[in-house]
C-alpha atoms as a PDB file:
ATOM      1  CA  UNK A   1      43.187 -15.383 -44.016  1.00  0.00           C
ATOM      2  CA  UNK A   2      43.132 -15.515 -47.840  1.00  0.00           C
ATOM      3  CA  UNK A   3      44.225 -12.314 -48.268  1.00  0.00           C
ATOM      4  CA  UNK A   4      47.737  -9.711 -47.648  1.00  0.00           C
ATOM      5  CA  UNK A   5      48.186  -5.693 -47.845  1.00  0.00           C
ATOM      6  CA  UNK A   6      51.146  -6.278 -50.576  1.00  0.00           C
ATOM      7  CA  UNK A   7      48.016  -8.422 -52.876  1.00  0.00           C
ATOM      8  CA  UNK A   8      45.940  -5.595 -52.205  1.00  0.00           C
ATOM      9  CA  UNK A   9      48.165  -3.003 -53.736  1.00  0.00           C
ATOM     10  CA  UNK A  10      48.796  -4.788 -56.857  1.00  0.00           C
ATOM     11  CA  UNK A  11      45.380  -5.154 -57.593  1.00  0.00           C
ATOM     12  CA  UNK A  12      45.095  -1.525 -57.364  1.00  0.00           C
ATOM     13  CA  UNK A  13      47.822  -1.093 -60.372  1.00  0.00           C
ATOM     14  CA  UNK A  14      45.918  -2.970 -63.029  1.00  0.00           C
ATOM     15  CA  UNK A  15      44.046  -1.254 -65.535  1.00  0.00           C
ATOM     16  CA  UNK A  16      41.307  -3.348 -64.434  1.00  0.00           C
ATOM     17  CA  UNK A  17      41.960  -2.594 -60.685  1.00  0.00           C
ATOM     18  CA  UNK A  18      38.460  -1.919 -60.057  1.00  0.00           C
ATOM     19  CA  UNK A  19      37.258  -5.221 -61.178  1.00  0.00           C
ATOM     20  CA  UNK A  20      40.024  -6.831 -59.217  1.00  0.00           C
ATOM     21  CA  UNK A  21      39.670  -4.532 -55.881  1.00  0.00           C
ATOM     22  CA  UNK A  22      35.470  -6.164 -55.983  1.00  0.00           C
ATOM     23  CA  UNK A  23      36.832  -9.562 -55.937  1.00  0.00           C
ATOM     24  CA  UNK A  24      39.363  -9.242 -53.561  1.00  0.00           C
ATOM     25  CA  UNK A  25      36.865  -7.140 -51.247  1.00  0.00           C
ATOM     26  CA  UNK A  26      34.356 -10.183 -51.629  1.00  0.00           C
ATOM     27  CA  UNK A  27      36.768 -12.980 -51.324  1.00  0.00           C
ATOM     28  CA  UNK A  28      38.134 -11.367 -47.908  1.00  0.00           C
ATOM     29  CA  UNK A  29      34.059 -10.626 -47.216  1.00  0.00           C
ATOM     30  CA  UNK A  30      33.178 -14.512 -47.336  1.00  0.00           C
ATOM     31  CA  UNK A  31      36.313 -15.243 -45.622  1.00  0.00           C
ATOM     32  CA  UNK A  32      35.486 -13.196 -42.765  1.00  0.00           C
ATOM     33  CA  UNK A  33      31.736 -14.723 -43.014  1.00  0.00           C
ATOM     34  CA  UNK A  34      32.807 -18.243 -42.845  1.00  0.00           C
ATOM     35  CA  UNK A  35      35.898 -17.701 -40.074  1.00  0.00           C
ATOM     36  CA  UNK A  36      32.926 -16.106 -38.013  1.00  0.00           C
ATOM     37  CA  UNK A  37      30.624 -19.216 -38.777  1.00  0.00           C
ATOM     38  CA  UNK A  38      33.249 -21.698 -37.634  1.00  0.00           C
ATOM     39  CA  UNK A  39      33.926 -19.480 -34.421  1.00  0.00           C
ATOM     40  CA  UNK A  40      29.771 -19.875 -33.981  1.00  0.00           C
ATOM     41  CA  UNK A  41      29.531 -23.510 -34.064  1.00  0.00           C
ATOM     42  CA  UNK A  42      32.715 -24.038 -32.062  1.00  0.00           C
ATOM     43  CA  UNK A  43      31.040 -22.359 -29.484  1.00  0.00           C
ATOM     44  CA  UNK A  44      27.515 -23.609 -29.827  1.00  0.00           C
ATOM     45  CA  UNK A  45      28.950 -27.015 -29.606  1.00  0.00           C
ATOM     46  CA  UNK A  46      31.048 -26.059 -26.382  1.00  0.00           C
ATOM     47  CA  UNK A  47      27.536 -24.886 -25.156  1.00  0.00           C
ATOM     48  CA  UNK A  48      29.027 -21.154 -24.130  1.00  0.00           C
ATOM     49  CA  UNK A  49      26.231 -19.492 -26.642  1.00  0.00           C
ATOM     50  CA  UNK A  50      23.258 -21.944 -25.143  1.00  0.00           C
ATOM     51  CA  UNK A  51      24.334 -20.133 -21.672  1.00  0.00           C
ATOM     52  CA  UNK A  52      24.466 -16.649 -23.394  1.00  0.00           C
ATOM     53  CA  UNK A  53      21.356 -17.074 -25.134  1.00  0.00           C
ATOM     54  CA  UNK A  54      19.371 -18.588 -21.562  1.00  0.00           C
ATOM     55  CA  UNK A  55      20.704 -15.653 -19.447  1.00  0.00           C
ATOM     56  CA  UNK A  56      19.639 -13.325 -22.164  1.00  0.00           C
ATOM     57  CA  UNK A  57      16.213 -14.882 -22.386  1.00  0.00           C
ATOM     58  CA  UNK A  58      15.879 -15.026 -18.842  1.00  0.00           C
ATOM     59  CA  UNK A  59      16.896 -10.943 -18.820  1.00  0.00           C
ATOM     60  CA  UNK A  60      14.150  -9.939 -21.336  1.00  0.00           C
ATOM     61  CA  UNK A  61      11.413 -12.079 -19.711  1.00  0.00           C
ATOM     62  CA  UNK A  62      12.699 -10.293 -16.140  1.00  0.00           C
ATOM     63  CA  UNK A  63      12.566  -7.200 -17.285  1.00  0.00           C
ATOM     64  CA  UNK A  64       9.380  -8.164 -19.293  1.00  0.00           C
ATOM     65  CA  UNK A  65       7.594  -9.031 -15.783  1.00  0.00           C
ATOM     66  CA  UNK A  66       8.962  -6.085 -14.166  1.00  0.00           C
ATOM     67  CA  UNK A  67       7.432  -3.371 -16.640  1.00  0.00           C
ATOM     68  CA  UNK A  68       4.023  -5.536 -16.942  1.00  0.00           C
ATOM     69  CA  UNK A  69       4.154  -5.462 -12.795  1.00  0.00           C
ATOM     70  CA  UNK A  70       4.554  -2.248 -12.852  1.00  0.00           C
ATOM     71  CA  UNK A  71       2.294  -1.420 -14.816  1.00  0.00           C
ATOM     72  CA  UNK A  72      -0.218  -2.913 -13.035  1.00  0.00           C
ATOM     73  CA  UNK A  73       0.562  -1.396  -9.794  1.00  0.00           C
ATOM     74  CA  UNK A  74       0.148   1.871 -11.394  1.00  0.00           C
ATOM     75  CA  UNK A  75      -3.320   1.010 -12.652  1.00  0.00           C
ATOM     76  CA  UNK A  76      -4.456  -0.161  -9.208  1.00  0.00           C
ATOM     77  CA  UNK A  77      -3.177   2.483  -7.285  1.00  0.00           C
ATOM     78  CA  UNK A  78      -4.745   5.449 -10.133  1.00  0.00           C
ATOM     79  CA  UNK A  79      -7.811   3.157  -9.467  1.00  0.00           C
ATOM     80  CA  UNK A  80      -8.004   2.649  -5.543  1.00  0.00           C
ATOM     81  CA  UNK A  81      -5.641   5.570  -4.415  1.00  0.00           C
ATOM     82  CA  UNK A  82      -8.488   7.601  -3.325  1.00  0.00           C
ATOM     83  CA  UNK A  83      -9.746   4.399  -1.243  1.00  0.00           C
ATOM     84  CA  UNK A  84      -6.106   3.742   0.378  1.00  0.00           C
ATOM     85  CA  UNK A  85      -6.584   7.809   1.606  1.00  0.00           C
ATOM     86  CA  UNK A  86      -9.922   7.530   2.474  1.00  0.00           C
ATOM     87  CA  UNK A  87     -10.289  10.922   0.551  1.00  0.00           C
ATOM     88  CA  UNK A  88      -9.133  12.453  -1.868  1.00  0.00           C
ATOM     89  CA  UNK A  89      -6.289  14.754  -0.708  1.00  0.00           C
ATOM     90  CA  UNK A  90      -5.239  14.080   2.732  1.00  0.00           C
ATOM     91  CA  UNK A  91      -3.711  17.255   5.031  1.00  0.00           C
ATOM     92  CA  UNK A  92      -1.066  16.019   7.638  1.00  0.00           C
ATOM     93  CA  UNK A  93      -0.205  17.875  10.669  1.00  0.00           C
ATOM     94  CA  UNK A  94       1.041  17.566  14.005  1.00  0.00           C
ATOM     95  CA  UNK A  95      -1.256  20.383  15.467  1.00  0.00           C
ATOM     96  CA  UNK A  96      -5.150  20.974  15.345  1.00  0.00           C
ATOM     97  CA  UNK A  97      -6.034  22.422  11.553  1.00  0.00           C
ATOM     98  CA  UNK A  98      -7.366  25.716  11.992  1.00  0.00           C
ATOM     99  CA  UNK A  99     -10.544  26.666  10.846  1.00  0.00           C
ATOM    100  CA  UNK A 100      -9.825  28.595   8.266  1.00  0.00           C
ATOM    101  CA  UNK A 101      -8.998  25.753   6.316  1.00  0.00           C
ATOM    102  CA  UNK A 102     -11.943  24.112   7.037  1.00  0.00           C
ATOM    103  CA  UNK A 103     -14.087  26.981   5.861  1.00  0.00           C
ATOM    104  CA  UNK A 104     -12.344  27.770   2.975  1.00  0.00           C
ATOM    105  CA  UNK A 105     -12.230  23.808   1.636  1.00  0.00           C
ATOM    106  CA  UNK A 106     -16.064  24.194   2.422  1.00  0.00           C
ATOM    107  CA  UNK A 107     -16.904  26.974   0.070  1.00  0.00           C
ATOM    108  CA  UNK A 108     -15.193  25.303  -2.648  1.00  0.00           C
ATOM    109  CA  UNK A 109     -17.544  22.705  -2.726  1.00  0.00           C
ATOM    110  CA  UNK A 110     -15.843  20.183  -0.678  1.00  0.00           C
ATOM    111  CA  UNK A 111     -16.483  17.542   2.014  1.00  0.00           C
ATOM    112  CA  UNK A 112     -14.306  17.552   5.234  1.00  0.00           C
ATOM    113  CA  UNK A 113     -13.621  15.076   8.147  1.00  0.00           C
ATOM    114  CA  UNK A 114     -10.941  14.592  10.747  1.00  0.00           C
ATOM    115  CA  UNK A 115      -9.252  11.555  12.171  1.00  0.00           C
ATOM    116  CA  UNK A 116      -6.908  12.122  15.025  1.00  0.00           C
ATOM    117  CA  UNK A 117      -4.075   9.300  15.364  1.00  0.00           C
ATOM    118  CA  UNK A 118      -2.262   8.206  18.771  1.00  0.00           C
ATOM    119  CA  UNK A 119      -0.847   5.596  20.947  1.00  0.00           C
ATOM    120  CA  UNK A 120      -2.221   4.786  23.804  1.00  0.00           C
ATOM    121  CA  UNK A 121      -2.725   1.510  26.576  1.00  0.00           C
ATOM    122  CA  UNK A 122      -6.077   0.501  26.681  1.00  0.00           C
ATOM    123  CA  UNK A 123      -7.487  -2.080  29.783  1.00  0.00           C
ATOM    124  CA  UNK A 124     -10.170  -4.226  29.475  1.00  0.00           C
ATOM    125  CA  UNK A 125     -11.465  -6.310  31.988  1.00  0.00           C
ATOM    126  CA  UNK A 126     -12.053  -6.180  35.761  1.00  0.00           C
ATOM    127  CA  UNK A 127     -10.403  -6.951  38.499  1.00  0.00           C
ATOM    128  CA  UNK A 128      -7.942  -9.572  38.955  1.00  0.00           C
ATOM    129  CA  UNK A 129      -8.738 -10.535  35.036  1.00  0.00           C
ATOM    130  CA  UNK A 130      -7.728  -6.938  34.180  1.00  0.00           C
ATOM    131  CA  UNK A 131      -5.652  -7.079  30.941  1.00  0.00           C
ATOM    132  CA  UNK A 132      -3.819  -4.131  29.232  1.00  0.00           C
ATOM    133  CA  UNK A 133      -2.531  -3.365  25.608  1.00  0.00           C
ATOM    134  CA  UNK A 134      -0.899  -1.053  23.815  1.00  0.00           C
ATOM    135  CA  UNK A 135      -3.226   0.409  20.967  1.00  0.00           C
ATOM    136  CA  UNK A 136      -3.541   2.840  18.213  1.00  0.00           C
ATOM    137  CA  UNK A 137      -6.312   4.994  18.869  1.00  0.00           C
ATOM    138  CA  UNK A 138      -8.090   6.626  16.088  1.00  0.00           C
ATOM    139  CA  UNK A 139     -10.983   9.335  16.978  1.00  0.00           C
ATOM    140  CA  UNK A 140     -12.857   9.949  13.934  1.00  0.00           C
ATOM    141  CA  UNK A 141     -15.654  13.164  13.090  1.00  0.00           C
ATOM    142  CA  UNK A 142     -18.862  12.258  11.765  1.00  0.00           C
ATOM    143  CA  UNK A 143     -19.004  11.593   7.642  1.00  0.00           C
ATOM    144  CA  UNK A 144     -14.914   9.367   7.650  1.00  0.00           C
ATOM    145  CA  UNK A 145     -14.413   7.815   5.364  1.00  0.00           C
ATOM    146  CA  UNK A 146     -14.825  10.308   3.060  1.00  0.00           C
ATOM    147  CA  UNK A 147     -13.818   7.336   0.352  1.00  0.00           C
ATOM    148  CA  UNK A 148     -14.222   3.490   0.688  1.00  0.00           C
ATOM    149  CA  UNK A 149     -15.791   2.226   3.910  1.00  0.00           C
ATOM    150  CA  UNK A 150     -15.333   0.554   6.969  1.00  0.00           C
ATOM    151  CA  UNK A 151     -16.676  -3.205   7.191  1.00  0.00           C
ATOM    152  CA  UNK A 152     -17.495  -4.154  10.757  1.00  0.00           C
ATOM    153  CA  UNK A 153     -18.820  -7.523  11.787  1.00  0.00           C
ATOM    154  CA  UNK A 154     -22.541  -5.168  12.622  1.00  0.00           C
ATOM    155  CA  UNK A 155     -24.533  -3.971  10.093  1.00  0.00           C
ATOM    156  CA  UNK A 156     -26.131  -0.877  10.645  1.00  0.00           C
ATOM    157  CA  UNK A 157     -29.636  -1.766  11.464  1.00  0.00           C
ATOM    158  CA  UNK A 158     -28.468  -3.836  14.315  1.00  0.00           C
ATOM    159  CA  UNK A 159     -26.077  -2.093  16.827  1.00  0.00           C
ATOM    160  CA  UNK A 160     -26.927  -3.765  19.769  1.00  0.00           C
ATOM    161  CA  UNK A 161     -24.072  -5.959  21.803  1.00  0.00           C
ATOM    162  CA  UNK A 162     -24.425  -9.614  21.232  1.00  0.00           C
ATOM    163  CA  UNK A 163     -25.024 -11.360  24.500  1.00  0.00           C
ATOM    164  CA  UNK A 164     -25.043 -14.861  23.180  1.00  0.00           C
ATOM    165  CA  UNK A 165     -22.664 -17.177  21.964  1.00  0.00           C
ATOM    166  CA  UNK A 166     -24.974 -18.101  18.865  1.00  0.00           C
ATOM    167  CA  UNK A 167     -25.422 -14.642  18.228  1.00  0.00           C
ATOM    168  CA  UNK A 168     -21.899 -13.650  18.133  1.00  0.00           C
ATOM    169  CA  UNK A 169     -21.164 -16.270  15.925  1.00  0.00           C
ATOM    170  CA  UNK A 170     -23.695 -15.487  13.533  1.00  0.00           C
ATOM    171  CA  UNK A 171     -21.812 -11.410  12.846  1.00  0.00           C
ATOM    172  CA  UNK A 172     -20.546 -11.504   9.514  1.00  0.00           C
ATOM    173  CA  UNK A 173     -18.791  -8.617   7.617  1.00  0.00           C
ATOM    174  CA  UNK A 174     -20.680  -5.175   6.528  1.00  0.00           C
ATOM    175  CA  UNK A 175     -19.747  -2.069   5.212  1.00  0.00           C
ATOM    176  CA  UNK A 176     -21.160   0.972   7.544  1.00  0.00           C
ATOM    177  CA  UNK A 177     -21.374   4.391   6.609  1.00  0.00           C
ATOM    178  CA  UNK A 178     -21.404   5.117  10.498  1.00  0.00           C
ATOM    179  CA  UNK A 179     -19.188   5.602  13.191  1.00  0.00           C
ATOM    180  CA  UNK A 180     -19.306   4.672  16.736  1.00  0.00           C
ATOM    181  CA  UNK A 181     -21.901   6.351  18.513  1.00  0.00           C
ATOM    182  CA  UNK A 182     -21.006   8.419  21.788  1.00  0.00           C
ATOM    183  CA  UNK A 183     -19.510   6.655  24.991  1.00  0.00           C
ATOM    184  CA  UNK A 184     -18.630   3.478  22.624  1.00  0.00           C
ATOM    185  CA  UNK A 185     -16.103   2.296  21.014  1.00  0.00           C
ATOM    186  CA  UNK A 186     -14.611  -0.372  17.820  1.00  0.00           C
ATOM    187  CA  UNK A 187     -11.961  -2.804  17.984  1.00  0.00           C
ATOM    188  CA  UNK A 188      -9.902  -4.803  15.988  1.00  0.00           C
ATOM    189  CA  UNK A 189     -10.336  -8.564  16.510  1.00  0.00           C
ATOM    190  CA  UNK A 190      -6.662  -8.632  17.390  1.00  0.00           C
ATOM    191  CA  UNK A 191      -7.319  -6.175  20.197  1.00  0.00           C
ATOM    192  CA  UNK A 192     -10.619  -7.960  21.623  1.00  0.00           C
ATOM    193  CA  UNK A 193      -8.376 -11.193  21.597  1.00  0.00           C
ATOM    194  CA  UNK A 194      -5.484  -9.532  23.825  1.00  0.00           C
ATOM    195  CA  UNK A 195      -8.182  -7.769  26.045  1.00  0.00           C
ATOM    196  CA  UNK A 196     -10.236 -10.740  26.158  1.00  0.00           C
ATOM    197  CA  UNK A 197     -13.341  -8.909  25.479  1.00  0.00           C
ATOM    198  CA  UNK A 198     -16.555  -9.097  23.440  1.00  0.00           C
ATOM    199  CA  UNK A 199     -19.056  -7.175  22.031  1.00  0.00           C
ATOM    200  CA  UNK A 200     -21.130  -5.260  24.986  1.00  0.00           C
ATOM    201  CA  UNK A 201     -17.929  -5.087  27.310  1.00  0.00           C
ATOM    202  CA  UNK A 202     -16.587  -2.090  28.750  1.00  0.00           C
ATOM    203  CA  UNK A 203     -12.907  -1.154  28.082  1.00  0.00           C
ATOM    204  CA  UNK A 204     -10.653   1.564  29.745  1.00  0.00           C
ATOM    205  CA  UNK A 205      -9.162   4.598  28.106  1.00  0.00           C
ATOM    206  CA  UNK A 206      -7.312   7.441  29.872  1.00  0.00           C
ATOM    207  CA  UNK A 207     -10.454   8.365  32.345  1.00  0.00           C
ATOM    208  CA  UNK A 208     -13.030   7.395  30.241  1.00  0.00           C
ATOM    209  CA  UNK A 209     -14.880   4.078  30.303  1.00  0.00           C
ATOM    210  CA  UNK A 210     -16.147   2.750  26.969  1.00  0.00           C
ATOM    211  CA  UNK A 211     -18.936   0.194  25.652  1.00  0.00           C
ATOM    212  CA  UNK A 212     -17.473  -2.132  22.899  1.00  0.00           C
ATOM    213  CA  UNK A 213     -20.373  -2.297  20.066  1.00  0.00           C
ATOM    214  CA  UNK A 214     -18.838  -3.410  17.141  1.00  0.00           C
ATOM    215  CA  UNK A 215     -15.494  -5.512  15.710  1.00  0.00           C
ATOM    216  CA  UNK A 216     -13.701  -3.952  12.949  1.00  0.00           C
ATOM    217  CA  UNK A 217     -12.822  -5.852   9.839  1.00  0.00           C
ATOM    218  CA  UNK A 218     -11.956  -3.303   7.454  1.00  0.00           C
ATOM    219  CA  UNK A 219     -10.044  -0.328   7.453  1.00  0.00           C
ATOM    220  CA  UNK A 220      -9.556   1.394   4.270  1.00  0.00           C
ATOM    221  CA  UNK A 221      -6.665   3.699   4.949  1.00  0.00           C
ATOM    222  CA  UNK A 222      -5.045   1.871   7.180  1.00  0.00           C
ATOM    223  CA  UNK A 223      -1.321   2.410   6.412  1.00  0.00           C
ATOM    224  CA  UNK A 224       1.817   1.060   7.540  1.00  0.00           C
ATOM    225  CA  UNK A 225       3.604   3.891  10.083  1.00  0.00           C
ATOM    226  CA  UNK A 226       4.845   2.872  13.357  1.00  0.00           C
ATOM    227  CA  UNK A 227       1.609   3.894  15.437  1.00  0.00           C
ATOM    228  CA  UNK A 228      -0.380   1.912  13.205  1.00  0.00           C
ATOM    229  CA  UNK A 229       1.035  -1.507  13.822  1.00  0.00           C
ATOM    230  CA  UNK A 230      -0.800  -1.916  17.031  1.00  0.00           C
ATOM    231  CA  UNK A 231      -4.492  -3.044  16.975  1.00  0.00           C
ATOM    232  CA  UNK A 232      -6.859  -0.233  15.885  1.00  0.00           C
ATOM    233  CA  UNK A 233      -9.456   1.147  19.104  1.00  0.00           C
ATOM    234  CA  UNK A 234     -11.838   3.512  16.808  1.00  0.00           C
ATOM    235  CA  UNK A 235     -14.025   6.033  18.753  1.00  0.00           C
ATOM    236  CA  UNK A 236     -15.535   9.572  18.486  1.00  0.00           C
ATOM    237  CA  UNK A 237     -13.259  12.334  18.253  1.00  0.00           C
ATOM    238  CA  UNK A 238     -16.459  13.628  20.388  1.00  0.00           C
ATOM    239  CA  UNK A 239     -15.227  11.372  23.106  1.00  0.00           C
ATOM    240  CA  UNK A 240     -11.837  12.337  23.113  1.00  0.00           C
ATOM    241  CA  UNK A 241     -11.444  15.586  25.060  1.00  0.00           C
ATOM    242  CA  UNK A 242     -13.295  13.104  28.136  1.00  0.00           C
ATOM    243  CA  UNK A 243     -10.365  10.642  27.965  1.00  0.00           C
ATOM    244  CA  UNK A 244      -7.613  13.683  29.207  1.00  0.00           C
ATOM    245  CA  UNK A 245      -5.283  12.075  26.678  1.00  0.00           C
ATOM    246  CA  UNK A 246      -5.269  15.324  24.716  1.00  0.00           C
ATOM    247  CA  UNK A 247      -2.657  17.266  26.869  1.00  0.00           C
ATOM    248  CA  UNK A 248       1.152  18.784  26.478  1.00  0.00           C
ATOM    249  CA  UNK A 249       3.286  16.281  25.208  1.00  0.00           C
ATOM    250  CA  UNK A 250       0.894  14.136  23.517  1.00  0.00           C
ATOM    251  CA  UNK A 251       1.968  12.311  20.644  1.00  0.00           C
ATOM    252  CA  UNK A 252      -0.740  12.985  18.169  1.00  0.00           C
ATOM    253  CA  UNK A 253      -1.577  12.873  14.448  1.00  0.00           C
ATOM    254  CA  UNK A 254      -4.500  15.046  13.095  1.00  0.00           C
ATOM    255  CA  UNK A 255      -5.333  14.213   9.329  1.00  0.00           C
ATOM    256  CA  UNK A 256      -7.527  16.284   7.929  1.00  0.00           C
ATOM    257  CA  UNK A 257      -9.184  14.740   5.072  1.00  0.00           C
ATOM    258  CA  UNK A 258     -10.981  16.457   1.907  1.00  0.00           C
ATOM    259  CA  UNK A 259     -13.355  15.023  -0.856  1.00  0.00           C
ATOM    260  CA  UNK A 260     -15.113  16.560  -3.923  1.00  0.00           C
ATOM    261  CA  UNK A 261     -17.896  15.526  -6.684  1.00  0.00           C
END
C-alpha cells in the first residue's frame, strides 16, 4: 500500500490540507482499484472465476427454467383443471351425499352427477379359462362427466359388440357423451387383456353378470390414489345395488360432482 495513518495526519495540518487529504484519498482509491485488478486476473488466469462465473450461470438459467416451468404448469392446470375434475367443484365423502345437497346445488342453477369409487375382483371367462383381477370399479349417474369426456374405442351410433376380428380392429377412439347402458359394462384395455375378454363378453361382478360393450381409452379425471391404480371397470351406478357389493364394511368413495354455466 502507498499509503500510512502517520502521512494521513500530516496532510491534515497543512493549510492546504484539504487539497492534500483529495490526493491522498485518490492515490489510496487507485491503489485499492489496481491491487483489486491484479487479485482479478490472478484468479482469472488460475481459472477459479471461470468456475464461479459457470456455476453462477448455470444457477440463473436453473432457476430461470424453474419459474418459466412453473409458470406453465399453472397456466395448464387454470386451463384444464376443470377437465382433470370432471366438474367444476368436486364433493368428497365416504358416505352417500344426502339430498339436500343435491337439491339445494339444483336450485342454484347447477348440474349434478355422482361417481361411486371401489375395489373390487372382477372374473371373466368360463370355466376352466376363468380368470380373475383385481379392479377399480367406478359406477357412474347419467350426465358424468360433467367436464371433458370419455373416449371409448365405440362411437355412439354404434354400440353393438364386435363379433369379428376385422371389426374389432377397425374401433378407433371417440369421445361419448354416454355411459354404459343397463346390465353392461366398460373396461380398460389393460383389464380386457388380464381377463382375456372382448367386446360382447360377459364378465362377473359380486352377483351380477355383465355384457362388455365398449373399451375405454380416456378417462378425464382419472387421478392417481391407491384404488385407482388398478384397471378401470365403468358401469351404472343403476347396476350397482344388483352386484350386493354395497354392504357394511365396504370400502367406498362417493364423489359428488357439480357444474355451472
Amino acid at each position: 500500500m502507498r499509503w500510512r495513518l502517520p502521512r494521513a495526519r500530516v496532510l491534515l495540518q497543512g493549510p492546504a490540507w484539504g487539497r492534500r487529504f483529495f490526493e491522498w484519498a485518490s492515490e489510496a482509491a487507485m491503489g485499492w482499484l489496481m491491487q483489486a485488478w491484479r487479485m482479478t486476473v490472478r484468479d482469472w488466469r488460475a481459472g477459479e472465476l471461470r468456475l464461479i462465473s459457470a456455476a453462477l450461470v448455470i444457477a440463473v438459467a436453473s432457476v430461470t427454467s424453474v419459474g418459466f416451468l412453473a409458470d406453465r404448469l399453472q397456466l395448464a392446470l387454470e386451463r384444464d383443471g376443470a377437465q382433470l375434475l370432471g366438474a367444476d367443484v368436486v364433493l368428497n365423502a365416504d358416505a352417500p351425499v344426502g339430498a339436500d345437497i343435491r337439491e339445494a346445488a339444483r336450485a342454484r342453477g347447477l348440474t349434478v352427477s355422482d361417481t361411486i369409487l371401489f375395489p373390487s375382483m372382477v372374473l371373466g371367462g368360463e370355466g376352466d379359462a376363468q380368470r380373475m383381477q383385481l379392479a377399480s370399479v367406478k359406477a357412474v349417474s347419467p350426465g358424468y362427466p360433467l367436464r371433458g369426456a370419455l373416449r371409448v374405442q365405440r362411437p355412439d351410433d354404434d354400440m353393438a359388440p364386435a363379433d369379428t376380428p376385422a371389426a374389432r380392429q377397425a374401433l378407433g377412439d371417440y369421445p361419448t357423451t354416454r355411459i354404459p347402458e343397463p346390465g353392461t359394462v366398460w373396461l380398460d384395455p389393460s383389464l380386457m387383456t388380464l381377463l382375456e375378454v372382448a367386446i360382447g363378453d360377459m364378465v362377473e361382478l359380486g352377483d351380477s353378470r355383465f355384457r362388455v360393450s365398449n373399451v375405454i381409452t380416456l378417462e378425464p379425471d382419472r387421478g392417481m390414489s391407491f384404488v385407482n391404480l388398478a384397471p378401470r371397470l365403468l358401469m351404472r351406478e343403476d347396476d350397482l345395488a344388483a352386484t350386493g357389493l354395497v354392504a357394511i364394511g365396504s370400502r367406498l368413495s362417493y364423489r359428488l360432482l357439480f357444474a355451472g354455466e
